[in-house]
Structures are given as structure tokens and as C-alpha cells.
C-alpha atoms as a PDB file:
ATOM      1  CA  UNK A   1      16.069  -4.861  -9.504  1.00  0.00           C
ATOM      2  CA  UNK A   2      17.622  -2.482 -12.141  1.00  0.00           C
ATOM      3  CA  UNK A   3      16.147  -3.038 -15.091  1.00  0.00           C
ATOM      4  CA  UNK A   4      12.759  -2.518 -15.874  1.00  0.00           C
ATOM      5  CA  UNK A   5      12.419  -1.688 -19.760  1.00  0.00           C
ATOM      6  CA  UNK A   6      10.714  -4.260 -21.283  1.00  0.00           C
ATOM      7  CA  UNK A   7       9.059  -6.110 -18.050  1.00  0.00           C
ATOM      8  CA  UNK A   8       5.673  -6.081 -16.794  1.00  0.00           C
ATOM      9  CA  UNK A   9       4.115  -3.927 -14.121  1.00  0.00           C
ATOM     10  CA  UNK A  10       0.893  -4.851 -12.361  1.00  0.00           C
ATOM     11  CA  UNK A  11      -0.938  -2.140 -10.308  1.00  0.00           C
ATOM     12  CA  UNK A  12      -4.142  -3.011  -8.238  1.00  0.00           C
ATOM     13  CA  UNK A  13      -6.312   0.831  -6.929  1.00  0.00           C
ATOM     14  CA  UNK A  14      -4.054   1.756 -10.319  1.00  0.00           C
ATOM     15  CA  UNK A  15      -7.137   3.497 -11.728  1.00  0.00           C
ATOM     16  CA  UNK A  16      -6.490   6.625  -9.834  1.00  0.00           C
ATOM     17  CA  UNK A  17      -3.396   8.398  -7.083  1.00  0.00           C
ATOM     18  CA  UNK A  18      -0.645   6.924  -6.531  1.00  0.00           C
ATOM     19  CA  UNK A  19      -1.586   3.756  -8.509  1.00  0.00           C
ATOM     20  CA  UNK A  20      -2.141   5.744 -11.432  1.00  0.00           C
ATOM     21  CA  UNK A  21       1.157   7.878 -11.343  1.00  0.00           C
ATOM     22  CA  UNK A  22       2.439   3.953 -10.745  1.00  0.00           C
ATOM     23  CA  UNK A  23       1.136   2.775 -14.218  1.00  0.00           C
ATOM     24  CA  UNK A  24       2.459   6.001 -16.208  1.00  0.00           C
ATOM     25  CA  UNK A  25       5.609   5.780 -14.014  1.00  0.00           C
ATOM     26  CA  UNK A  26       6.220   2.550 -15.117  1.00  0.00           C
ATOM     27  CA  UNK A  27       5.581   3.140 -18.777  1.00  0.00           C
ATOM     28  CA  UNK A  28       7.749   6.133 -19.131  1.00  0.00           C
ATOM     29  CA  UNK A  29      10.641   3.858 -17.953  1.00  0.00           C
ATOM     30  CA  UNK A  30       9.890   0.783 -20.951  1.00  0.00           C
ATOM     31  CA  UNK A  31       7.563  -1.251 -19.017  1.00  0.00           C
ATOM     32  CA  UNK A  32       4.594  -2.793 -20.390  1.00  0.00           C
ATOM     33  CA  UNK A  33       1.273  -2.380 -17.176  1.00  0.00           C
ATOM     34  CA  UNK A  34      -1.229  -3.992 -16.052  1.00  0.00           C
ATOM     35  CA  UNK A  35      -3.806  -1.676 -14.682  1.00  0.00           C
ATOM     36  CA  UNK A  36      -6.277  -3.268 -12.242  1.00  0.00           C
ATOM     37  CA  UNK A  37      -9.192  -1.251 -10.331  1.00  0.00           C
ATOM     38  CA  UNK A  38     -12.630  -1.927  -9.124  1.00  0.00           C
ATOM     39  CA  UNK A  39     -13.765   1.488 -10.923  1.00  0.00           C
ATOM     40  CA  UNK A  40     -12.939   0.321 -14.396  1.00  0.00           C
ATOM     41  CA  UNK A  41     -13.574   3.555 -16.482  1.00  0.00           C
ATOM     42  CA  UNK A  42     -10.514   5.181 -14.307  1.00  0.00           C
ATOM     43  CA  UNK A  43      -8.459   1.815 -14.898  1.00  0.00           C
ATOM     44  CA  UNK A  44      -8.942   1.885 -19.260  1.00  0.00           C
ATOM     45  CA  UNK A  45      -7.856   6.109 -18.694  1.00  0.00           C
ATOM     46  CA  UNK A  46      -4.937   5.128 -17.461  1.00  0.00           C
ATOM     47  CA  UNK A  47      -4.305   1.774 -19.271  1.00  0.00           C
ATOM     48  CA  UNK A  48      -4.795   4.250 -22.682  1.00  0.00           C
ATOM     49  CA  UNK A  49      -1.857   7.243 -21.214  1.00  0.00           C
ATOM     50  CA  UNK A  50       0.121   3.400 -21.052  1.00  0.00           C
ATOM     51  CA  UNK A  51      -0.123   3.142 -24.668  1.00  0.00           C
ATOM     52  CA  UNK A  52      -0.003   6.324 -25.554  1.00  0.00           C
ATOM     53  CA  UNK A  53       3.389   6.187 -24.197  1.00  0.00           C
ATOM     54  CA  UNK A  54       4.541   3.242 -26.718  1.00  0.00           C
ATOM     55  CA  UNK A  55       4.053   0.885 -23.960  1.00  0.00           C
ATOM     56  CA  UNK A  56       1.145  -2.219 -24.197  1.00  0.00           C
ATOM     57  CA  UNK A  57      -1.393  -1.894 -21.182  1.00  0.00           C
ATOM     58  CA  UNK A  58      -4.348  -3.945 -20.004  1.00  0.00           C
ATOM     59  CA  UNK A  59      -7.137  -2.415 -18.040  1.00  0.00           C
ATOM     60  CA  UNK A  60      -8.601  -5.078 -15.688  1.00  0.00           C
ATOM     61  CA  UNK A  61     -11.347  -4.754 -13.007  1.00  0.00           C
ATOM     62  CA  UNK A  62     -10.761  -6.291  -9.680  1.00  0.00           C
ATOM     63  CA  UNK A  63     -12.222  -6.676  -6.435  1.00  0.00           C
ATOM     64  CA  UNK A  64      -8.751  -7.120  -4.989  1.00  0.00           C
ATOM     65  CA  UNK A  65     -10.648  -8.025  -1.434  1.00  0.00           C
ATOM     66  CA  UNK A  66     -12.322 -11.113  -3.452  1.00  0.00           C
ATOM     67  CA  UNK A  67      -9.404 -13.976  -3.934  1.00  0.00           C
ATOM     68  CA  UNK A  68     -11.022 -15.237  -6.813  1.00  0.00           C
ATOM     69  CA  UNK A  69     -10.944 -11.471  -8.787  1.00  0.00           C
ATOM     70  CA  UNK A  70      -6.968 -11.494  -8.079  1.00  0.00           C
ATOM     71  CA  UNK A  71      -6.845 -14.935  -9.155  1.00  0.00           C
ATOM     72  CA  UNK A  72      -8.204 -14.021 -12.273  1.00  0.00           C
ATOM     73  CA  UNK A  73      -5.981 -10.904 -12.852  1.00  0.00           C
ATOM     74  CA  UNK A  74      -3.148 -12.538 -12.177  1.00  0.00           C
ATOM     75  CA  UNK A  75      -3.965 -15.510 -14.893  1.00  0.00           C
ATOM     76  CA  UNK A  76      -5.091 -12.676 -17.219  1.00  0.00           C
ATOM     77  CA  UNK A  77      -1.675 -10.801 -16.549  1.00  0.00           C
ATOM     78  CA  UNK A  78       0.663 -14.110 -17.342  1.00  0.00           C
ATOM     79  CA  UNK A  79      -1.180 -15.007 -20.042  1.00  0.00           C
ATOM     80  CA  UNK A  80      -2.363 -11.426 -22.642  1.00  0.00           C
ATOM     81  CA  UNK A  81       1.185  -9.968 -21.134  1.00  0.00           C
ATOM     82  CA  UNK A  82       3.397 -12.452 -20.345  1.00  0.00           C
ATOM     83  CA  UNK A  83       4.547 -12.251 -16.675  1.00  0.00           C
ATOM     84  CA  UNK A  84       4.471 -10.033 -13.967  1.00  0.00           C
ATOM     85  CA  UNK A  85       8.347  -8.931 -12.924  1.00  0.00           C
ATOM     86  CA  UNK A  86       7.368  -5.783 -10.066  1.00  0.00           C
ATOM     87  CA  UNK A  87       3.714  -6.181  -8.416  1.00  0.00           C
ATOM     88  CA  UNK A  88       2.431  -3.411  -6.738  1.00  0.00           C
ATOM     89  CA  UNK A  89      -0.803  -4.362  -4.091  1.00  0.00           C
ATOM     90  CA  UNK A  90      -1.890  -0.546  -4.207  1.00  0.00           C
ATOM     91  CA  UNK A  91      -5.335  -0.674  -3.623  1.00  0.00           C
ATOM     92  CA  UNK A  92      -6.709   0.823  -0.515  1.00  0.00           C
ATOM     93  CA  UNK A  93     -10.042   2.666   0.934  1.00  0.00           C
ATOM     94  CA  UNK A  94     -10.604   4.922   4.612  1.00  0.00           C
ATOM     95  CA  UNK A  95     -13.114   5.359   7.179  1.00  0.00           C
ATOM     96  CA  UNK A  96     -12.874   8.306   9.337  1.00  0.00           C
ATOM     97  CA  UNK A  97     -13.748   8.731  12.999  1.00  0.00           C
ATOM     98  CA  UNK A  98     -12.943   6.714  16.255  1.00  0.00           C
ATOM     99  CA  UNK A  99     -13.038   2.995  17.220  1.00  0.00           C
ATOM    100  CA  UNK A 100     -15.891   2.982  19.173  1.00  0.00           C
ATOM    101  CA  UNK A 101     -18.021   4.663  16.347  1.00  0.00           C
ATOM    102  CA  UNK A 102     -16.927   2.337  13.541  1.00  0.00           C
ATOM    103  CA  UNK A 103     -19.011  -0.909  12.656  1.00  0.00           C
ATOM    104  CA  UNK A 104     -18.459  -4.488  11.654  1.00  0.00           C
ATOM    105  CA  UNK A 105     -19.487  -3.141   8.254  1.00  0.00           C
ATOM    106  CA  UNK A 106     -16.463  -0.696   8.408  1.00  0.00           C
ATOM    107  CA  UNK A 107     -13.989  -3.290   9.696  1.00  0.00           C
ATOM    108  CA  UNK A 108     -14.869  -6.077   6.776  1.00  0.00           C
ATOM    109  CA  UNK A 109     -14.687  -3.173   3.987  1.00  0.00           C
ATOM    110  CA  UNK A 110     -11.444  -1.808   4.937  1.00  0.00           C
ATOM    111  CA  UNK A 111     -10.032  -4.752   6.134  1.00  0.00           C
ATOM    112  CA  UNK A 112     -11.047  -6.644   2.797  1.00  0.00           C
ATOM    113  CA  UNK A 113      -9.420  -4.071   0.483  1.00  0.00           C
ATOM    114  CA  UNK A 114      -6.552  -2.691   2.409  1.00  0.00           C
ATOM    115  CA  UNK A 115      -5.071  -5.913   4.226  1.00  0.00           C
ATOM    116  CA  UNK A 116      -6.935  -8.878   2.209  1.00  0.00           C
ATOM    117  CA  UNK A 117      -6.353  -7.312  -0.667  1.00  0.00           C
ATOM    118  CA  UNK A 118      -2.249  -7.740  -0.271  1.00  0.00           C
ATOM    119  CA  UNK A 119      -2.738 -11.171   0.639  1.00  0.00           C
ATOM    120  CA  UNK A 120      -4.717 -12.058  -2.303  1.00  0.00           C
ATOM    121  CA  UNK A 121      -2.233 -10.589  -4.326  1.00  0.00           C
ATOM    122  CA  UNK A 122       0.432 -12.247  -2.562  1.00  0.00           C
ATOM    123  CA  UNK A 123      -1.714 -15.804  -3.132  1.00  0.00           C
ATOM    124  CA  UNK A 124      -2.526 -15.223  -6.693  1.00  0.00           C
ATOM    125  CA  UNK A 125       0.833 -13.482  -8.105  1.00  0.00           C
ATOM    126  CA  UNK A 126       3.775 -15.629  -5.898  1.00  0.00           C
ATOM    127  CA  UNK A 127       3.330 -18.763  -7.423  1.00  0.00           C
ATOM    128  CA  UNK A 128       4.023 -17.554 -10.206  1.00  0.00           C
ATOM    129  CA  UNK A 129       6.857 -15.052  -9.865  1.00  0.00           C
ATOM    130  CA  UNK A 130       8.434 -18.186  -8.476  1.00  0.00           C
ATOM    131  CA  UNK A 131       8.125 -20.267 -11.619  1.00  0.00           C
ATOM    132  CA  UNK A 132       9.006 -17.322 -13.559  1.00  0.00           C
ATOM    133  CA  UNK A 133      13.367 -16.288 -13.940  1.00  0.00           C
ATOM    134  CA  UNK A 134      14.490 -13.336 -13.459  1.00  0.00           C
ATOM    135  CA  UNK A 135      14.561 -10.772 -10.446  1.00  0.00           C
ATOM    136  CA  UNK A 136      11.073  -9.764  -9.544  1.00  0.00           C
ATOM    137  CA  UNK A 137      10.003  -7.086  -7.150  1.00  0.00           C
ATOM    138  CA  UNK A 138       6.930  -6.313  -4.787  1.00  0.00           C
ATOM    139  CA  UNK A 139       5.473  -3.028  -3.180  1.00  0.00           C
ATOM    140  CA  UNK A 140       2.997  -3.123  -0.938  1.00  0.00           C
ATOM    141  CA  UNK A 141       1.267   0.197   0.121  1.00  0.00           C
ATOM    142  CA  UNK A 142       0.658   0.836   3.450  1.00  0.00           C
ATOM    143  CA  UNK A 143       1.158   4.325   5.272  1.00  0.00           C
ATOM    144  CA  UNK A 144       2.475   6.746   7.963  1.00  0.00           C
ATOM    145  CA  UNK A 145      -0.388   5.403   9.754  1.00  0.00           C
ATOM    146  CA  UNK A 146       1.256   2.108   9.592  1.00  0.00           C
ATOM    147  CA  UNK A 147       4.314   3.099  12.167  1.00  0.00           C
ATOM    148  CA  UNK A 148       2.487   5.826  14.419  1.00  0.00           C
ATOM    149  CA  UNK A 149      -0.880   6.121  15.870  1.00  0.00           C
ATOM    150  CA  UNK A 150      -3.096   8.297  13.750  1.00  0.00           C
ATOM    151  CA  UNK A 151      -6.631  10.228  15.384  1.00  0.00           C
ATOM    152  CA  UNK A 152      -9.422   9.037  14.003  1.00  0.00           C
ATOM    153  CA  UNK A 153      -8.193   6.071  11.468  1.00  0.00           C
ATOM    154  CA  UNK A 154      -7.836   3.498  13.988  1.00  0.00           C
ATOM    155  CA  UNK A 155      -9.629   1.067  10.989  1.00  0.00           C
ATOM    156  CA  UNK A 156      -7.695   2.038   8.188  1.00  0.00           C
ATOM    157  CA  UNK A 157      -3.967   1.696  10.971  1.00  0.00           C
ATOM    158  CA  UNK A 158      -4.599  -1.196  11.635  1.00  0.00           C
ATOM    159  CA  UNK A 159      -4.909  -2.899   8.208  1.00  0.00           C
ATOM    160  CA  UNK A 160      -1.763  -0.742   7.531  1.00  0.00           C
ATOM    161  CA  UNK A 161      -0.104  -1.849  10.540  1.00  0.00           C
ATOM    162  CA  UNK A 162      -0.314  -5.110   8.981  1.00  0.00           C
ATOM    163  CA  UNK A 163       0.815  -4.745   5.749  1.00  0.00           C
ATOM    164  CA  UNK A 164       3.797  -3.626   6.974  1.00  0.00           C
ATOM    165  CA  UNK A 165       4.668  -6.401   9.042  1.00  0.00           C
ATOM    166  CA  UNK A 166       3.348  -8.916   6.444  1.00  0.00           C
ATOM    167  CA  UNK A 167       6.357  -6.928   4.116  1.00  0.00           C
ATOM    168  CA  UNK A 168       8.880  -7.448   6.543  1.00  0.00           C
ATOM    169  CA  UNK A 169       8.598 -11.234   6.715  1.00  0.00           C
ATOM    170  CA  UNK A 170       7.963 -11.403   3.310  1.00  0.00           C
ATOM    171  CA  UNK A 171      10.917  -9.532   2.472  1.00  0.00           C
ATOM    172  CA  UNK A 172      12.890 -11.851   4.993  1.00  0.00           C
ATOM    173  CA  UNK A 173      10.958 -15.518   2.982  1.00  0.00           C
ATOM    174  CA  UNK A 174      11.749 -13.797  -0.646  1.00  0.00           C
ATOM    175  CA  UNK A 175      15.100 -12.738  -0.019  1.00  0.00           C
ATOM    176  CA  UNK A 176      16.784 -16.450  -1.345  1.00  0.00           C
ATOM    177  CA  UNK A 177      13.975 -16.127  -4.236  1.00  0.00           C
ATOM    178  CA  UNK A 178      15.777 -12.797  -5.918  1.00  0.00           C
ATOM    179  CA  UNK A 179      12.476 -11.347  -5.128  1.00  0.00           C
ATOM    180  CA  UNK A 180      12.603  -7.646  -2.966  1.00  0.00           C
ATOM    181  CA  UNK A 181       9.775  -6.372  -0.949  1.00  0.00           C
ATOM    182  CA  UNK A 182       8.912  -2.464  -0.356  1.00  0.00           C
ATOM    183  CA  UNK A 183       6.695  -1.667   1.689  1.00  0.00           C
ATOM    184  CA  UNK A 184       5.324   1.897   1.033  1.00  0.00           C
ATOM    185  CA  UNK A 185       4.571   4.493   4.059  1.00  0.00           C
ATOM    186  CA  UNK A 186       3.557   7.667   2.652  1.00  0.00           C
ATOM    187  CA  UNK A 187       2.004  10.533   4.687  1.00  0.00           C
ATOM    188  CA  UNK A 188      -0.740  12.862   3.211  1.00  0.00           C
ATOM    189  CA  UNK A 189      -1.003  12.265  -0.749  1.00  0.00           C
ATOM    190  CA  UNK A 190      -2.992  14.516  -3.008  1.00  0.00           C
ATOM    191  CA  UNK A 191      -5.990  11.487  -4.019  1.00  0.00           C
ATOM    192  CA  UNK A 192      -9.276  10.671  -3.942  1.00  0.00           C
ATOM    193  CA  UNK A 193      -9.132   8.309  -0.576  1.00  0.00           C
ATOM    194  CA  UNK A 194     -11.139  10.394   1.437  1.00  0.00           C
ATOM    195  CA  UNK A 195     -13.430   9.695  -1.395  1.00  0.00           C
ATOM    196  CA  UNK A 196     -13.516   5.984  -0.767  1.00  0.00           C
ATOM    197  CA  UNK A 197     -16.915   5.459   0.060  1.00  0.00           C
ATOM    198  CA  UNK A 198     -17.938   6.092  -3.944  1.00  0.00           C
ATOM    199  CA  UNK A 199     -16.877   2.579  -4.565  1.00  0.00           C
ATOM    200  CA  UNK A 200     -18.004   0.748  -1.217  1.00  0.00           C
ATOM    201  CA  UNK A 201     -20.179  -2.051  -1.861  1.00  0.00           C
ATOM    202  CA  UNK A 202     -24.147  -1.905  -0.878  1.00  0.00           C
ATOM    203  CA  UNK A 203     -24.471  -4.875   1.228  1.00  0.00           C
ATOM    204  CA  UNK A 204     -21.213  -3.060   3.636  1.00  0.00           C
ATOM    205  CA  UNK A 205     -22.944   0.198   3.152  1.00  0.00           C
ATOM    206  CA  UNK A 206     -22.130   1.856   6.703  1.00  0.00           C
ATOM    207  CA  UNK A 207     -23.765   5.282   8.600  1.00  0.00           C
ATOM    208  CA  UNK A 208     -22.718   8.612   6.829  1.00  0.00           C
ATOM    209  CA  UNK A 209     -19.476  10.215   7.970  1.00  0.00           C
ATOM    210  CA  UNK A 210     -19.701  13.523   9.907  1.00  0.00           C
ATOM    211  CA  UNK A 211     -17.539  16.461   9.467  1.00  0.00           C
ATOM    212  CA  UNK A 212     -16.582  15.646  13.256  1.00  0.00           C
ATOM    213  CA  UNK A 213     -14.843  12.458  11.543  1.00  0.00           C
ATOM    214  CA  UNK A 214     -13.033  14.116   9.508  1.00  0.00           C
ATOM    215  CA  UNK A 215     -11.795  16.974  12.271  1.00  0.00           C
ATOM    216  CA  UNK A 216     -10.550  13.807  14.328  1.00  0.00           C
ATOM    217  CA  UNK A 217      -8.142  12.880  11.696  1.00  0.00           C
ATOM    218  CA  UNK A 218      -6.346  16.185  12.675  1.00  0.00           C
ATOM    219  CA  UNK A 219      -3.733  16.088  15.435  1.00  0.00           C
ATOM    220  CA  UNK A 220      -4.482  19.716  16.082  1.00  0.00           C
ATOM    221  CA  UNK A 221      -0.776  21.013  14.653  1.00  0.00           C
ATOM    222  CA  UNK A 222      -0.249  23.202  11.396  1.00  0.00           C
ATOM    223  CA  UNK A 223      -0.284  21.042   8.895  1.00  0.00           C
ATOM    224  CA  UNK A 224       3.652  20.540   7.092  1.00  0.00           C
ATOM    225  CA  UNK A 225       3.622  22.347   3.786  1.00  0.00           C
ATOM    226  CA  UNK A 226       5.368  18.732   2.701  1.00  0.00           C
ATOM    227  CA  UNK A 227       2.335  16.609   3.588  1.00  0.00           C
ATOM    228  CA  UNK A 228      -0.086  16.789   0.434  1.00  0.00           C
ATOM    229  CA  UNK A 229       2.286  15.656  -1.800  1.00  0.00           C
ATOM    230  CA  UNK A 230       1.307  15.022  -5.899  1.00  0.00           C
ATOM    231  CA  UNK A 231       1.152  10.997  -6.437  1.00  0.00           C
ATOM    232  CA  UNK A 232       3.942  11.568  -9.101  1.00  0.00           C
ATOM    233  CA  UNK A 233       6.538  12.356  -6.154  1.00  0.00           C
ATOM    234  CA  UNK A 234       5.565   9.345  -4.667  1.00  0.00           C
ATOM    235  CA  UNK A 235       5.916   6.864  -7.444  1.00  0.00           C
ATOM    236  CA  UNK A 236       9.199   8.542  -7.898  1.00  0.00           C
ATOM    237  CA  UNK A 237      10.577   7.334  -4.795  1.00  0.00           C
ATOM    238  CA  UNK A 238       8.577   3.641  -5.558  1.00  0.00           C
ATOM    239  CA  UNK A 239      10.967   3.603  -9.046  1.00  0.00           C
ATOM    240  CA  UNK A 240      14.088   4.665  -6.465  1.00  0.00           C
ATOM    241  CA  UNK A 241      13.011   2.459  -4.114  1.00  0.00           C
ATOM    242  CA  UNK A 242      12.848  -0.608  -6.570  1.00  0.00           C
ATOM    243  CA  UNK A 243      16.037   0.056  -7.841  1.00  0.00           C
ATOM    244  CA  UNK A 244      17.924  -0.241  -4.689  1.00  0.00           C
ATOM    245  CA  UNK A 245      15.438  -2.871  -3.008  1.00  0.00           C
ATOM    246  CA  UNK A 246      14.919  -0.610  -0.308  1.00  0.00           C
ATOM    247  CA  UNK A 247      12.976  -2.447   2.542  1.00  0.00           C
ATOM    248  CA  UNK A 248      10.564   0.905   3.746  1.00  0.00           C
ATOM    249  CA  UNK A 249       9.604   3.825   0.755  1.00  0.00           C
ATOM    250  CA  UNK A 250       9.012   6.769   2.984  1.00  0.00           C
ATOM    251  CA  UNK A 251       8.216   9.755   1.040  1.00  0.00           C
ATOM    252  CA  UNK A 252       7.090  12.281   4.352  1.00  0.00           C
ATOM    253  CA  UNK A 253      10.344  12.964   5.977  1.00  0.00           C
ATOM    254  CA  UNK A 254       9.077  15.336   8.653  1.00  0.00           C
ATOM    255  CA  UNK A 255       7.186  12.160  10.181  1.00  0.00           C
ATOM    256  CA  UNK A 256      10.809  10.665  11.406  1.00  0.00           C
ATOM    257  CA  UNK A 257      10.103  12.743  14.775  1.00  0.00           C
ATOM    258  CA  UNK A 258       6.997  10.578  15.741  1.00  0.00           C
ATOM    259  CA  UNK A 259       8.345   7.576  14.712  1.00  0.00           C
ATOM    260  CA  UNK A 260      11.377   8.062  16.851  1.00  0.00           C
ATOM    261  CA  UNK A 261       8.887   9.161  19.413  1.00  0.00           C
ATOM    262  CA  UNK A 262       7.415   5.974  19.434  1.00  0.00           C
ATOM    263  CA  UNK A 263      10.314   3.731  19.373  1.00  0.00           C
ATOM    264  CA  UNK A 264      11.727   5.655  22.374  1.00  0.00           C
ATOM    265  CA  UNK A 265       8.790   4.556  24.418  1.00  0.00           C
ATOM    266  CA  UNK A 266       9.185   1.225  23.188  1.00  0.00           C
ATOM    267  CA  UNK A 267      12.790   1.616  24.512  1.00  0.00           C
ATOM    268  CA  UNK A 268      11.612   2.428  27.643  1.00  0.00           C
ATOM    269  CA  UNK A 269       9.065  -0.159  28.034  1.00  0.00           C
ATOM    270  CA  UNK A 270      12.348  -2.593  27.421  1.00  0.00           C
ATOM    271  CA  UNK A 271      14.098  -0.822  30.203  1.00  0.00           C
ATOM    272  CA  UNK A 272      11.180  -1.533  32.072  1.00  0.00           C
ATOM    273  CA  UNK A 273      11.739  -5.323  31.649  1.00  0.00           C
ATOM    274  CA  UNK A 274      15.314  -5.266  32.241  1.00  0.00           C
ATOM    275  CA  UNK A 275      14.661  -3.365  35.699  1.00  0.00           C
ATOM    276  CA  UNK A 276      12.037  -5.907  36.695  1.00  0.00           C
ATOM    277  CA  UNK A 277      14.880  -8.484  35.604  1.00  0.00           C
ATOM    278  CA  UNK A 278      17.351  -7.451  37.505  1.00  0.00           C
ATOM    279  CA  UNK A 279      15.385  -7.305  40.452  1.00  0.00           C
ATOM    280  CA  UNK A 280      15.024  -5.181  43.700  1.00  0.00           C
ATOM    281  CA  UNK A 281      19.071  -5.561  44.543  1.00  0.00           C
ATOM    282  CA  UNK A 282      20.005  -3.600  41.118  1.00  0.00           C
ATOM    283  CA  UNK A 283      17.688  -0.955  42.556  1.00  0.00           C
ATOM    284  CA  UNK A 284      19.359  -0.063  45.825  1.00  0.00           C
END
């Protein structure tokens, strides 16, 4: 998808991060954004840098991990702004600490937001990109944490696990729609994430976080001087990726060693299968 003057963006968590450096992204390149976040102050700041940029903007707040919320952004999109050519299913929260210390509470937050959340949109937004001409783009965010095991965010992995093998079929179903799929893997971004809990609803109110938690996350080597990146580098490489329908957006390039580490093992384990295969004979 090359051009993007004069289409519509829509951005759910686009209140603040990366969503945010999404919306203003997407303005300084022509396009008119919707900006949709459950903290709504943060989504009109943003929605008024879109206008101030000559661009028209709509500030929405969304519950992206209720169906009916993203039902009602997307109607609200199509109808005050006319379409929706590149969505973006942003939004995302954290827990911190181990498996065995996390709760059902913990599980139905994160889960709702950071892997119901993309589905919703998908629900909501695909019907309609389908009725609507045109090449059309998606980007769902997952992370690092999506490809590699990751102390003490076993919660937040696996949603992100998910969304990026959700992307993969989806970008294999879309492909005869002229409609790419991203899926976004960053590593360490300068946001508020680790901050999630301000917007956590009551009733899944969960035990406080200790600074053990946070240690966990950690995998006790000096951290890259590339890993806290600004959210600006990262929509950057979104925009790239967009352009050039790439299937993964990595934006951490000093990760590539533990990803190869892990698909080495999986190498092995298929080595593994072959030996037991071939049988005792192939091993004399």
C-alpha cells in the first residue's frame, strides 16, 4: 500500500507510545486518524496534534477488549470519516512476575486487551474493509516477547504469541482481498506500559506488583543501548513497513540472536523426529 495521503488511519491504545507517534505519523504523511483509547483525555491530545497538522481527527474512547466498544468505533469511523484504509489494533497492557504468581484476574485483563482486543478489531473493521475498494492495510502489535520466551511476562507472551500467529493466517486469508497484514514485534519502547495498571478496571483489580516482578523481567545481561527506543522510531518502520507490506515490523535488531536461538532448537527437535523415523538401522 503506497499511498496514504488522503486515507484514513484508525489507531486503538493511540492515546499514548507507539499509538500516539502512530496517529501524528500518519498525519504528517496526508492521512486523516482516528484516535481510539480507553483514557480519553490522552486520545483528544493527540486527536488535536492531528489537526493541528491540517489533517481531520476523531478522538474516540474504546474498551477495545469489549466487542461491542470496537463495534461502535468502527461504525463511528465509516460514518464521521469515511472509511478506514490502514487499521492499526495497538492497544495493549502488562503484568509483571511469573506464572505461578499471576491470577485469573491477570489472565482475563491482559488477555481481553492484548489478544481480544485484535480480534474485536478484526470482527468490527473486516467487514467493512471488504465492502470498501481500494488497498487496505492492517498492523497488529505484538512484541519481541511474541517470538522468544521473556522472564517474568509469561501473561503478556502469550497474548503476543498469539497475535502473531493470528497475523500470519490473516495475512495468508487477506492476501486475494488486496489487504496486507504486519504484525509488529518491537523490543523495549520508551512508554507508559509498565504503567498499565492506571487504566485496569476495578472488578479485575489484581494484588500489587513487587519490585521482585519487575527484577524478573530482566534476563540478567547489560541491557543493549538500542532497546529503549522513542515510539517515533517505531512508527517509522510501521510507515516502511506498510509501504512494502512487509509480513513482521521488527524494530530491535540485536534480538535476531535469540530468535535464531530458538529456531535452532526447534531444528533440532525436527532432527529428533527424523532420527526416531528412520529407526534403530539408520543409527548403527
Amino acid at each position: 500500500m503506497q499511498e496514504l495521503k488522503g486515507r484514513v488511519a484508525v489507531v486503538t491504545g493511540g492515546g499514548s507510545g507507539i499509538g500516539a507517534a502512530l496517529a501524528r505519523a500518519f498525519a504528517s504523511h496526508g492521512m486523516d486518524v482516528v484516535v481510539a483509547d480507553i483514557d480519553v483525555t490522552g486520545a483528544e491530545q493527540v486527536a488535536a496534534d492531528v489537526r493541528a497538522a491540517g489533517r481531520r481527527a476523531l478522538a474516540v474512547q474504546a474498551d477495545v477488549s469489549k466487542l461491542a466498544a470496537v463495534e461502535a468505533l468502527a461504525e463511528r469511523s465509516y460514518r464521521e470519516l469515511g472509511g478506514c484504509h490502514v487499521l492499526c489494533n495497538n492497544a495493549g497492557v502488562i503484568v509483571v512476575g511469573s506464572l505461578e504468581s499471576r491470577s485469573a484476574k491477570d489472565w482475563e485483563w491482559v488477555l481481553g486487551v492484548n489478544l481480544w482486543g485484535v480480534v474485536h478489531g478484526l470482527l468490527a473493521f473486516l467487514p467493512r474493509m471488504l465492502a470498501q475498494p481500494g488497498q487496505k492495510h492492517i498492523v497488529n502489535t505484538a512484541s519481541t516477547a511474541g517470538l522468544i520466551p521473556t522472564p517474568g511476562v509469561g501473561v503478556y507472551a502469550t497474548a503476543k504469541y498469539a497475535v502473531v500467529g493470528l497475523s500470519e493466517h490473516l495475512r495468508m486469508d487477506l492476501a486475494k482481498h488486496e489487504i496486507g497484514v504486519s504484525v509488529l514485534c518491537p523490543g523495549g519502547v520508551q512508554t507508559q506500559i509498565l504503567r498499565s495498571e492506571r487504566n485496569r478496571p476495578a472488578e479485575l483489580a489484581a494484588p500489587q506488583v513487587f519490585p521482585d516482578d519487575l527484577r524478573r523481567m530482566a534476563t540478567g545481561e547489560e541491557r543493549h543501548p538500542d532497546e529503549m527506543q522513542p515510539p517515533e522510531a517505531i512508527a517509522a518502520a510501521v510507515l516502511e513497513g506498510i509501504r512494502a507490506n512487509d509480513a513482521y515490523i521488527f524494530t530491535h535488531p540485536h534480538y535476531r540472536g535469540r530468535v535464531e536461538a530458538r529456531c535452532a532448537e526447534l531444528m533440532r527437535a525436527f532432527d529428533r523426529a527424523d532420527a526416531r523415523k528412520a529407526g534403530p538401522a539408520s543409527r548403527m
